[in-house]
Protein backbone atom coordinates (compact mmCIF):
# COMPACT_ATOMS: atom_id res chain seq x y z
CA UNK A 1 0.00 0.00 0.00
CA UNK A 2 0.93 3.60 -0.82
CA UNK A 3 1.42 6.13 1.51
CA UNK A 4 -0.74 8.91 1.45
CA UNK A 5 1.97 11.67 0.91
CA UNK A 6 3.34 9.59 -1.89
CA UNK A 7 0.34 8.55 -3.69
CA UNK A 8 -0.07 12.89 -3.62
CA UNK A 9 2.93 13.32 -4.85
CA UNK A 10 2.72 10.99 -7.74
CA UNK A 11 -0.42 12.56 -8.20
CA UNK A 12 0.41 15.70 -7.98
CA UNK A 13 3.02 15.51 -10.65
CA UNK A 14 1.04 13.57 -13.13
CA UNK A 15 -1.88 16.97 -12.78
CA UNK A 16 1.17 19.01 -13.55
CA UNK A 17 2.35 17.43 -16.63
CA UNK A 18 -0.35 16.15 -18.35
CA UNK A 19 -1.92 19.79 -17.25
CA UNK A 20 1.23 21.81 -19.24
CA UNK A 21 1.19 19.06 -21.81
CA UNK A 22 -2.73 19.41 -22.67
CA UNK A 23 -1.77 23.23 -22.83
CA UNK A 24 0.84 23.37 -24.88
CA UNK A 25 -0.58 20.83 -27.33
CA UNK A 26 -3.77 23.01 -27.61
CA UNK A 27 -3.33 25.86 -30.65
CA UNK A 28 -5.64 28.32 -28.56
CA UNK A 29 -3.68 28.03 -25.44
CA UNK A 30 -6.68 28.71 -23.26
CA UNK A 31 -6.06 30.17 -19.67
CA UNK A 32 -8.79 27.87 -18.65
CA UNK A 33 -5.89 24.71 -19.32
CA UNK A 34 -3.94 26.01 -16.41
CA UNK A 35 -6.19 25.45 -13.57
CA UNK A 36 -5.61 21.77 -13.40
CA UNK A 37 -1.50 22.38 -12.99
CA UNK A 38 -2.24 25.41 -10.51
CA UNK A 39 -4.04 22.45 -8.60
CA UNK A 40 -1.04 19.66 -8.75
CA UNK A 41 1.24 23.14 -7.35
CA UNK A 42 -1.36 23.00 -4.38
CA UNK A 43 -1.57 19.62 -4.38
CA UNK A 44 2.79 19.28 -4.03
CA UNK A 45 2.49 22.22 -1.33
CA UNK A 46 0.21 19.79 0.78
CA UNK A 47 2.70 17.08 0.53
CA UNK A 48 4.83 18.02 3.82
CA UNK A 49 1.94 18.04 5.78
CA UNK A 50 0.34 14.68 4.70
CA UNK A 51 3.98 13.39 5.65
CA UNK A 52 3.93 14.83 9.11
CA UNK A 53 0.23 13.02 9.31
CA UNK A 54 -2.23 15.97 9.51
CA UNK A 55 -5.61 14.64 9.26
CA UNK A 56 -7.42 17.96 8.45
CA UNK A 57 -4.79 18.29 5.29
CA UNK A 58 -5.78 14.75 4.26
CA UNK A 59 -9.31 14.96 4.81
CA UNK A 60 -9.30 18.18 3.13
CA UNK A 61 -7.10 17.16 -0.07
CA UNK A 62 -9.23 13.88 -0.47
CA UNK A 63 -12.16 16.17 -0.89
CA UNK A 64 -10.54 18.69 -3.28
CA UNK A 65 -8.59 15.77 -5.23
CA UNK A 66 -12.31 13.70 -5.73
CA UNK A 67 -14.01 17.42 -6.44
CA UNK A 68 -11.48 17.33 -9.44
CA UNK A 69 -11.58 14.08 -10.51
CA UNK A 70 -14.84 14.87 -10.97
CA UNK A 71 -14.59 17.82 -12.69
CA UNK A 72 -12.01 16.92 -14.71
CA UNK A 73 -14.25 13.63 -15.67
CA UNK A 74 -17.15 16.34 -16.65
CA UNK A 75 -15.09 17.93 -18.72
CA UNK A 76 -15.33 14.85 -21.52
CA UNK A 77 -18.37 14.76 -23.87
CA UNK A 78 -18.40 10.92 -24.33
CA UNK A 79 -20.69 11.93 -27.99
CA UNK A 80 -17.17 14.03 -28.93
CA UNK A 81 -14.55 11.96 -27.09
CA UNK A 82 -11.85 10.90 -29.65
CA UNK A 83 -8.51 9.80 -28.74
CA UNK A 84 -6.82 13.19 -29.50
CA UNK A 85 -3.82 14.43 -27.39
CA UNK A 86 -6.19 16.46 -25.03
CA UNK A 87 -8.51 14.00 -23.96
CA UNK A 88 -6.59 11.39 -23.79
CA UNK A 89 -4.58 13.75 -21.04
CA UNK A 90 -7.91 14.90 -19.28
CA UNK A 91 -9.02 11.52 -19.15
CA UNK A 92 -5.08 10.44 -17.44
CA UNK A 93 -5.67 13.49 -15.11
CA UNK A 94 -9.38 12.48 -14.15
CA UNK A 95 -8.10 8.41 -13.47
CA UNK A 96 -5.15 9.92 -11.15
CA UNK A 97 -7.44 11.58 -9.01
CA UNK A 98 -9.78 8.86 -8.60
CA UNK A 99 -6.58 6.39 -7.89
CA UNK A 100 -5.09 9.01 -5.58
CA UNK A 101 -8.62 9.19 -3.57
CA UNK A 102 -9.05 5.42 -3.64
CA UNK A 103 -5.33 5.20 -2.15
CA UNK A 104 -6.26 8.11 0.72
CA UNK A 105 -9.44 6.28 1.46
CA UNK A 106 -7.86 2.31 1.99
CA UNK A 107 -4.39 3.70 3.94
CA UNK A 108 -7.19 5.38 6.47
CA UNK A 109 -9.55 2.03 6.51
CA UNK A 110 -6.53 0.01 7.00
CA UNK A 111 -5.54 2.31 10.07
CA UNK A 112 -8.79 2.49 11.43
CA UNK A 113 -8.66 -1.18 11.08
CA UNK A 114 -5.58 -1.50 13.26
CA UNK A 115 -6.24 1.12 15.22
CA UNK A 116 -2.28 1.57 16.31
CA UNK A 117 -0.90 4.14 14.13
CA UNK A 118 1.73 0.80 13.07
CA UNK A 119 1.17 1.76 9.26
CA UNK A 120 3.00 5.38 9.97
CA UNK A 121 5.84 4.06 12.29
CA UNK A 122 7.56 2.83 9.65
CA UNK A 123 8.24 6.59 8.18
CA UNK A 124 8.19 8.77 11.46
């Protein structure tokens, strides 16, 4: 199982580059594109403080990170969807968050389960 902090990170990184990617590869360059890499920056910043255990950062990122899966996931038309650069790299972006949340979600069932912290000792 994947630590919260890392599953963020990897997370994190994958909104930033398939963000800039999607941006670049788009001929209008829309501000619009940059929203979802502005969210992987806040997502990174959160990072030290999911290490250090804080449960109102992880509660509060889960929410945020399944608010834009979702979002991101509206974002396809499935009448238009083709498998074009840019959403093929919204879809990515969507799955991530969805994988990220699903990772928050079992590492705090599993510690709830055990009820001992023992699944953070390991990186303290």
């Amino acid at each position: 199982m994947v630590h919260p902090y890392i599953a963020n990170s990897i997370n994190a990184s994958v909104i930033i580059l398939a963000g800039i990617t999607a941006y670049f590869l788009s001929p209008s360059r829309p501000l619009e594109a940059l929203l979802a890499p502005l969210f992987g920056i806040l997502l990174l910043a959160a990072t030290y403080h999911l290490k250090r255990h804080n449960r109102f950062v992880l509660h509060t990122v889960t929410a945020l990170t399944l608010l834009v899966g979702f979002l991101l996931m509206v974002r396809i038309d499935p009448d238009n969807f083709i498998w074009d650069a840019e959403h093929t790299l919204t879809l990515l972006m969507g799955i991530s968050c969805f994988l990220a949340v699903f990772s928050y979600v079992a590492s705090f069932l599993r510690e709830r389960k055990l009820r001992n912290n023992t699944i953070y000792k390991d990186d303290l």
